[in-house]
C-alpha atoms as a PDB file:
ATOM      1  CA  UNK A   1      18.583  52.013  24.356  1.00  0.00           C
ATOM      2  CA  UNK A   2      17.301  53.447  21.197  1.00  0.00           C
ATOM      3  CA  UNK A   3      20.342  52.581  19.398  1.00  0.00           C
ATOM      4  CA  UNK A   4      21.698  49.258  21.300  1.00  0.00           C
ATOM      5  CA  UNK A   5      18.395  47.456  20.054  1.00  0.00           C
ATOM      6  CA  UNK A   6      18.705  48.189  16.161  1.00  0.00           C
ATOM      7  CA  UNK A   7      22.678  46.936  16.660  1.00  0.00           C
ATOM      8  CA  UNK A   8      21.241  44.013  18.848  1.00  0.00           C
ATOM      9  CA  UNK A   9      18.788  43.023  16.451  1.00  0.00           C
ATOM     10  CA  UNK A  10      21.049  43.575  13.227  1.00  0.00           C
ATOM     11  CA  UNK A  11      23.902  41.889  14.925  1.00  0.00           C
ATOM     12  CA  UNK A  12      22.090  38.673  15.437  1.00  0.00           C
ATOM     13  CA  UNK A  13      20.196  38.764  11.874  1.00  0.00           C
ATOM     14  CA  UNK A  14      23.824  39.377   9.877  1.00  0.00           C
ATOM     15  CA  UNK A  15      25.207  36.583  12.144  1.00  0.00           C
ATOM     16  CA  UNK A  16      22.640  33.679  10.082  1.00  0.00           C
ATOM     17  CA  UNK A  17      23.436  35.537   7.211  1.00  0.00           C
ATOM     18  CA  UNK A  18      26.907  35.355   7.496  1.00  0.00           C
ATOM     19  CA  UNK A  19      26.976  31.503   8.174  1.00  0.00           C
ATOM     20  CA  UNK A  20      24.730  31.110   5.278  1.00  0.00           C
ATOM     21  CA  UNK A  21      26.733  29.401   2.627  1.00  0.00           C
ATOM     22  CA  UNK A  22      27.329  31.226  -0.659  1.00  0.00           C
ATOM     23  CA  UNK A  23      30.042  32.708  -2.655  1.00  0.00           C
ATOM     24  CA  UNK A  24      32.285  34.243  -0.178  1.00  0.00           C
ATOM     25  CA  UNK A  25      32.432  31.275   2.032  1.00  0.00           C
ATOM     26  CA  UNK A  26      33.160  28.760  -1.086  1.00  0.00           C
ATOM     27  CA  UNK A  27      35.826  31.415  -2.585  1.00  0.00           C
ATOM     28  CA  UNK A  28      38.125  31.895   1.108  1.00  0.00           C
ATOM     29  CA  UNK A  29      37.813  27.717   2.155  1.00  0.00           C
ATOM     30  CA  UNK A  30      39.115  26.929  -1.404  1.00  0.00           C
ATOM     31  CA  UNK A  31      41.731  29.468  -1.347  1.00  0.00           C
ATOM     32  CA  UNK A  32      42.790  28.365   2.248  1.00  0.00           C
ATOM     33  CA  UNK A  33      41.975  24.673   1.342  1.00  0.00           C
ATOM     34  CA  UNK A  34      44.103  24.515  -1.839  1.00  0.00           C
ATOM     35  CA  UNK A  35      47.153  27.674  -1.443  1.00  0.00           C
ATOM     36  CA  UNK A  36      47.651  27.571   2.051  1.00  0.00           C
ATOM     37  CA  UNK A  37      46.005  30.106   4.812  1.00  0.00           C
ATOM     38  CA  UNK A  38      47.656  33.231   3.060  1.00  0.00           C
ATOM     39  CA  UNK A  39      45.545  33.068   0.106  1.00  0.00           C
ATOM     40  CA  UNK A  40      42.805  32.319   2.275  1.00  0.00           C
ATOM     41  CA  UNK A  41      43.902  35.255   4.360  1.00  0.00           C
ATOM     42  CA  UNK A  42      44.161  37.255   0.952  1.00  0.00           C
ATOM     43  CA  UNK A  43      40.840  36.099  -0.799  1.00  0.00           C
ATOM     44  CA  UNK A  44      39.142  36.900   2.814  1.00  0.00           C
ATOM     45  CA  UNK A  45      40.696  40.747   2.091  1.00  0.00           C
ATOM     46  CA  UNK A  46      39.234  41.129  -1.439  1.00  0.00           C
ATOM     47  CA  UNK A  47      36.118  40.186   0.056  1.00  0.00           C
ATOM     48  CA  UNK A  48      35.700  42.823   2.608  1.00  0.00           C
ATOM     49  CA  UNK A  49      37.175  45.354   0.901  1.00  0.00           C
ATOM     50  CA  UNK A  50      34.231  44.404  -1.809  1.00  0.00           C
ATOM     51  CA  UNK A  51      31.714  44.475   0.839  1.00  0.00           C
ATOM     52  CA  UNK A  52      33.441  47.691   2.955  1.00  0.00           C
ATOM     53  CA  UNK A  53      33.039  49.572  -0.814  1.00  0.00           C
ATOM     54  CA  UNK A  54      29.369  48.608  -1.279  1.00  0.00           C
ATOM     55  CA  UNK A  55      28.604  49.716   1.942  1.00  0.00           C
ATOM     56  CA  UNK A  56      29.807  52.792   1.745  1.00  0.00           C
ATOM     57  CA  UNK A  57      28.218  53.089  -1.355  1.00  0.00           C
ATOM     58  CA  UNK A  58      24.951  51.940  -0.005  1.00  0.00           C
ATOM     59  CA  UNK A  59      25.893  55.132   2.791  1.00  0.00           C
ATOM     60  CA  UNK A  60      25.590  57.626   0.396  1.00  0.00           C
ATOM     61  CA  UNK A  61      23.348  56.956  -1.252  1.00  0.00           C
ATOM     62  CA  UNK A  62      25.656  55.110  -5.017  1.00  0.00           C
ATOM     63  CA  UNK A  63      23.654  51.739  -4.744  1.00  0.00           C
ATOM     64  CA  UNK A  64      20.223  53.624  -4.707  1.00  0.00           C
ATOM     65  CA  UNK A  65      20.966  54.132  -8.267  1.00  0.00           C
ATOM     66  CA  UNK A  66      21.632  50.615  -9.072  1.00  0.00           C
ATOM     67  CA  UNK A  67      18.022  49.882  -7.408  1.00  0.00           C
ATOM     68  CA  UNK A  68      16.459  52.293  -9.376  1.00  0.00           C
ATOM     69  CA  UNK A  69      18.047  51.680 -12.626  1.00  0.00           C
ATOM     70  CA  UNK A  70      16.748  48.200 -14.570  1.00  0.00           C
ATOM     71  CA  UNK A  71      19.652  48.247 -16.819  1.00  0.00           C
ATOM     72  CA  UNK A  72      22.613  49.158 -14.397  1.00  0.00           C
ATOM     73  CA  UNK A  73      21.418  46.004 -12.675  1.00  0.00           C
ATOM     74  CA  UNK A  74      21.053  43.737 -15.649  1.00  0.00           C
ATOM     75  CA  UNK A  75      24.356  44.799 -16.924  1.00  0.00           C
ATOM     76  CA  UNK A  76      26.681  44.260 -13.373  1.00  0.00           C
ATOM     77  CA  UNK A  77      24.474  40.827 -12.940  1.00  0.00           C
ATOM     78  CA  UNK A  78      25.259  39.416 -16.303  1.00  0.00           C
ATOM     79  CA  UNK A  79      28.971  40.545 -15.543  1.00  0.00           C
ATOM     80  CA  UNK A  80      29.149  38.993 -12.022  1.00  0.00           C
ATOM     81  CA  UNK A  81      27.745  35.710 -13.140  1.00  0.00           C
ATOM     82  CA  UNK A  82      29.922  35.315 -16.381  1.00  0.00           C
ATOM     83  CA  UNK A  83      32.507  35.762 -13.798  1.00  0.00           C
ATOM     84  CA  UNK A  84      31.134  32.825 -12.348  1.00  0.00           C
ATOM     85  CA  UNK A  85      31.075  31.221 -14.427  1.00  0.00           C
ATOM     86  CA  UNK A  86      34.436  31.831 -15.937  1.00  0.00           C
ATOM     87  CA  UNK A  87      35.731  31.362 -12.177  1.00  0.00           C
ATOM     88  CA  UNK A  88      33.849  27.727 -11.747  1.00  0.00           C
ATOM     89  CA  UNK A  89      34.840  26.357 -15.230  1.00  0.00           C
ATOM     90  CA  UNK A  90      38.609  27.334 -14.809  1.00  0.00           C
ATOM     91  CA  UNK A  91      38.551  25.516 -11.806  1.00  0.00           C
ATOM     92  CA  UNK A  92      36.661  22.848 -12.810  1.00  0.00           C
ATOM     93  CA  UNK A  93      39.194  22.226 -15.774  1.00  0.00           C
ATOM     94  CA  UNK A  94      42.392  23.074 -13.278  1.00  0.00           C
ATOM     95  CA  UNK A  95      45.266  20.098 -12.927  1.00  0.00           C
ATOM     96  CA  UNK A  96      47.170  20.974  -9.506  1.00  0.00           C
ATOM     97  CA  UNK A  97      50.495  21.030 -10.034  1.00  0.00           C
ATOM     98  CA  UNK A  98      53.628  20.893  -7.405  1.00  0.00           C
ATOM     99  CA  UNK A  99      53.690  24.084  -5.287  1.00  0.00           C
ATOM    100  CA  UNK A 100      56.031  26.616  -6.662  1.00  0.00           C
ATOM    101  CA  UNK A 101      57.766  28.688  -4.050  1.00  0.00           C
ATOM    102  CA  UNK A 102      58.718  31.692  -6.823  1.00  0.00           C
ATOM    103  CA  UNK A 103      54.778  32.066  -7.286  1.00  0.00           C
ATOM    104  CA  UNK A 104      53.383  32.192  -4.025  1.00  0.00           C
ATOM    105  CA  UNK A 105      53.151  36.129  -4.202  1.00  0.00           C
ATOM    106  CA  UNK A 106      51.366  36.227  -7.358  1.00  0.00           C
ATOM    107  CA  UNK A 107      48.871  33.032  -6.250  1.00  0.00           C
ATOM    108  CA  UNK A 108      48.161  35.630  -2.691  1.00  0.00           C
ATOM    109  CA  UNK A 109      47.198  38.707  -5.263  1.00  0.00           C
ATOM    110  CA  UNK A 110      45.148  36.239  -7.172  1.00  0.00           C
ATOM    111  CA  UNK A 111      43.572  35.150  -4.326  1.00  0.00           C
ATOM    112  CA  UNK A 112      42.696  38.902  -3.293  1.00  0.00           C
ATOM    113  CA  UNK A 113      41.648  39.671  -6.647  1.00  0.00           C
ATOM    114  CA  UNK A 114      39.397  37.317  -7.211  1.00  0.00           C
ATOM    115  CA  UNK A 115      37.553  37.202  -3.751  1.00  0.00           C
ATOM    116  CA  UNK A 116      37.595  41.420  -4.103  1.00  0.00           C
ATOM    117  CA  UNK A 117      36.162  40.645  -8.054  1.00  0.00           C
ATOM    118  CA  UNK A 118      33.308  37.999  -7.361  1.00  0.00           C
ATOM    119  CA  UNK A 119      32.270  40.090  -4.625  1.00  0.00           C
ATOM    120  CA  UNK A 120      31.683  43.748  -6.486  1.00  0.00           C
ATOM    121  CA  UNK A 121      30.861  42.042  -9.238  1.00  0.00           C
ATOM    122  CA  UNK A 122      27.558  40.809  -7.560  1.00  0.00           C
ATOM    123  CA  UNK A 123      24.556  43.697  -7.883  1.00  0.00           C
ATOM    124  CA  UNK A 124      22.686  41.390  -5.516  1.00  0.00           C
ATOM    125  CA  UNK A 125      25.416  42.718  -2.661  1.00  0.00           C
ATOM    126  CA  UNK A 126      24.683  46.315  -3.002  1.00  0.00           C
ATOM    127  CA  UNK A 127      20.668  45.432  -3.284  1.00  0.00           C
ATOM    128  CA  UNK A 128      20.981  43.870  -0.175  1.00  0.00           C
ATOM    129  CA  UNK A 129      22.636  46.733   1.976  1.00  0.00           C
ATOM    130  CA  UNK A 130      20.249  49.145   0.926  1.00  0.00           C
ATOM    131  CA  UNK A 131      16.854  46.950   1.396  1.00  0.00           C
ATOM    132  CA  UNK A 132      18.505  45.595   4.804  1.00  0.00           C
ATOM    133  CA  UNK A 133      20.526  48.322   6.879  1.00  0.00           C
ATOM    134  CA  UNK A 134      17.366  50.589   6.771  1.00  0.00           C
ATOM    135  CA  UNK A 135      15.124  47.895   8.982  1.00  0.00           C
ATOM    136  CA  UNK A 136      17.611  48.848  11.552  1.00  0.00           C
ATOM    137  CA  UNK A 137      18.776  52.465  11.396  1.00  0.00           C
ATOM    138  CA  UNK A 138      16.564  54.131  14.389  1.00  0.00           C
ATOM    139  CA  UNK A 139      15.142  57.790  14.023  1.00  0.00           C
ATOM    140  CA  UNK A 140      17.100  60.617  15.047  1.00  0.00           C
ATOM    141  CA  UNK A 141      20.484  59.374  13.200  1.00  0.00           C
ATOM    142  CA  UNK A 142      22.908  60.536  10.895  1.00  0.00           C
ATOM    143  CA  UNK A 143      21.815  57.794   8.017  1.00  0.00           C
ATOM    144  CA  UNK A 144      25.579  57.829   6.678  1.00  0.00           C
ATOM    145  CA  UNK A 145      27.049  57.272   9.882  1.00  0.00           C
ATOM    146  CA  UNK A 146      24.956  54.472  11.072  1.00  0.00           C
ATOM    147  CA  UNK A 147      24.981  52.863   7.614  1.00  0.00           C
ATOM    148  CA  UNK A 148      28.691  52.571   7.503  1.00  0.00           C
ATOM    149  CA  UNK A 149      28.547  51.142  11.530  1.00  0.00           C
ATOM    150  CA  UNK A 150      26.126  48.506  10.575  1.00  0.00           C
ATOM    151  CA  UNK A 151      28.662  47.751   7.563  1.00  0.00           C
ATOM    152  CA  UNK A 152      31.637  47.606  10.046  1.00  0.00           C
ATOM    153  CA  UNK A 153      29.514  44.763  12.051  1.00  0.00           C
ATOM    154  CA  UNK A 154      28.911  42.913   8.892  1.00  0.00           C
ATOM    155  CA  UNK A 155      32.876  42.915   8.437  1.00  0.00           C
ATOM    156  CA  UNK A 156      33.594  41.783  11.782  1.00  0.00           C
ATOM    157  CA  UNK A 157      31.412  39.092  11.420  1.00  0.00           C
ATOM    158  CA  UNK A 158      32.771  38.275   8.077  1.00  0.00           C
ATOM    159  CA  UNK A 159      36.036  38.605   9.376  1.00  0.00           C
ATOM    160  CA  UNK A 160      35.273  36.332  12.218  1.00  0.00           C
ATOM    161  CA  UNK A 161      33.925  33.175  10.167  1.00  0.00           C
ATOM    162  CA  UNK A 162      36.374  33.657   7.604  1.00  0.00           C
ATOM    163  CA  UNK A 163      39.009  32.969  10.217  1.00  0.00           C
ATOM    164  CA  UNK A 164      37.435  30.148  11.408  1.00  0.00           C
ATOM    165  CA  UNK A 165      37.309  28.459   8.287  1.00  0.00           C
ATOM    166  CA  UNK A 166      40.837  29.380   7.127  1.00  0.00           C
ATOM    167  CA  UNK A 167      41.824  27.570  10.863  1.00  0.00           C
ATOM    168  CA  UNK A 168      39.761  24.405  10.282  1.00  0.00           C
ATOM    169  CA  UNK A 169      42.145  24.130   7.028  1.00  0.00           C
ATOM    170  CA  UNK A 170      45.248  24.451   8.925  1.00  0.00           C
ATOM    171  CA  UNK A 171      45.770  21.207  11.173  1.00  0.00           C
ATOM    172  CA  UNK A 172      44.516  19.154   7.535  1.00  0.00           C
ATOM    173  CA  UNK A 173      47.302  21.032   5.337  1.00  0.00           C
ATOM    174  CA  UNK A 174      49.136  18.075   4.639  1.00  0.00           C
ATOM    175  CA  UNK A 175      46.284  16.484   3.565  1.00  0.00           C
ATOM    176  CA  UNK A 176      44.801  19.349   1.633  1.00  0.00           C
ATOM    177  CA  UNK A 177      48.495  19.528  -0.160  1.00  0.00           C
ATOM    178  CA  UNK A 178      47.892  16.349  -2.219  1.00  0.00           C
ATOM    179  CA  UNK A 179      46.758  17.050  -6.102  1.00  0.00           C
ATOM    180  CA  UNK A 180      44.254  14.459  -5.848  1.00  0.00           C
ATOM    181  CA  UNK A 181      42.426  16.720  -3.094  1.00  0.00           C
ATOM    182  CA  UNK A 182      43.113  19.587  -4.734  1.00  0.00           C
ATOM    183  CA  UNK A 183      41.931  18.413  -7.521  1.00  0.00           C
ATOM    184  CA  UNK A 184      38.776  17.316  -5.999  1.00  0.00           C
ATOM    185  CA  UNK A 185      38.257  20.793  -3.537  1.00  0.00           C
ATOM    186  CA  UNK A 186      38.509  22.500  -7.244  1.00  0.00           C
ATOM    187  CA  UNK A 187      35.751  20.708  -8.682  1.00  0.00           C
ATOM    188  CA  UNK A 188      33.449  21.261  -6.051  1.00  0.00           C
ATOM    189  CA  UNK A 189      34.180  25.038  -5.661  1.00  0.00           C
ATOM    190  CA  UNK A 190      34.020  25.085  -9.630  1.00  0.00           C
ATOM    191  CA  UNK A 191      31.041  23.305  -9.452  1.00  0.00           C
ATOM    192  CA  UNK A 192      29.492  25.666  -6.572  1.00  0.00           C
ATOM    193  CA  UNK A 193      30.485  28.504  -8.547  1.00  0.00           C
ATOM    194  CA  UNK A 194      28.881  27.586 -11.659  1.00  0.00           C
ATOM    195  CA  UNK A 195      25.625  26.636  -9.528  1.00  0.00           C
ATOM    196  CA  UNK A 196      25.738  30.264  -7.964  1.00  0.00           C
ATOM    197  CA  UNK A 197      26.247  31.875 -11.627  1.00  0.00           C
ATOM    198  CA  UNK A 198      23.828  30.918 -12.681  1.00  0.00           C
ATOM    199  CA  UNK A 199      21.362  31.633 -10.177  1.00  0.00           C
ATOM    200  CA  UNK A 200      22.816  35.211 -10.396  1.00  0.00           C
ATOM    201  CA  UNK A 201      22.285  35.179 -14.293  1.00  0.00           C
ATOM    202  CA  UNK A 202      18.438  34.284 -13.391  1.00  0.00           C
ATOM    203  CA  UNK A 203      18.130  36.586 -10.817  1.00  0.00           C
ATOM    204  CA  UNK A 204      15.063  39.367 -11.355  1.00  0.00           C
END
């Protein structure tokens, strides 16, 4: 009963964090929006494998460094948000053009790149493990071990909401093929982007 509570409560609190909108959620419904649900599949990947490496780094004990050090921080938060940046304006700026069958391999590892990019990129992830897992790990524990099943939730949940929005895409493909939409799901992602580089850029 010890344990079941902590997993309760942490289940339940990652679930509204989860559905919170931010970077992840903007980066797979684009991908899946715009290159079909592969690449949202793909940029879905990159992000959990992001999050899967933080945590682990968060369970022993990597990310306590970047907590305690001013300048590791400052340097991986200016990265991440010129990265943003970068991301938000190239999209901004893109002019969909026809599909191309031939490319459809190298638009998936894109996909996975940048979701798997954007994501360790961001200090603000690994902050977050190690100020939040703690509330919930319960005396008596291997710290390691319950760190890396709290992170395991935290995927499933991801995994779960990214598949729900990569299946809302599917029955509007057709529509979501045309270059005027694309055109138009690319300037709001680029646009949300931008917005969250730069509130990673003034991040303390």
């Amino acid at each position: 009963m010890n344990i079941l509570l902590p997993l309760l409560g942490f289940t339940a609190a990652a679930t509204m964090l989860t559905l919170t909108p931010g970077v992840d959620t903007a980066m797979v419904l684009r991908s899946a929006a715009t290159g079909g649900p592969k690449r949202g599949i793909a940029a879905a990947a990159g992000i959990c494998l992001g999050l899967l490496v933080w945590g682990f780094g968060a369970a022993s004990g990597l990310s306590l460094l970047l907590a305690a050090s001013r300048t590791g921080f400052m340097i991986l938060k200016f990265c991440g948000a010129a990265y943003l940046l970068w991301l938000g304006a190239n999209m901004w700026r893109h002019k969909p053009k026809a599909v191309v069958v031939e490319n459809e391999a190298a638009g998936t590892l894109a996909a996975f790149r940048r979701g798997f990019t954007s994501n360790m990129l961001n200090p603000k992830v690994g902050v977050f493990y190690i100020t939040f897992l703690p509330q919930f790990i319960p005396a008596h524990v291997s710290v390691p071990a319950f760190s890396m099943l709290l992170t395991s939730i935290n995927l499933g949940l991801d995994v779960i909401w990214f598949a729900a929005l990569i299946a809302l895409t599917v029955p509007l493909a057709r529509t979501l093929a045309r270059p005027a939409v694309k055109r138009a799901m690319d300037r709001v992602t680029g646009a949300t982007l931008i917005g969250f580089g730069l509130r990673l850029g003034l991040t303390r």
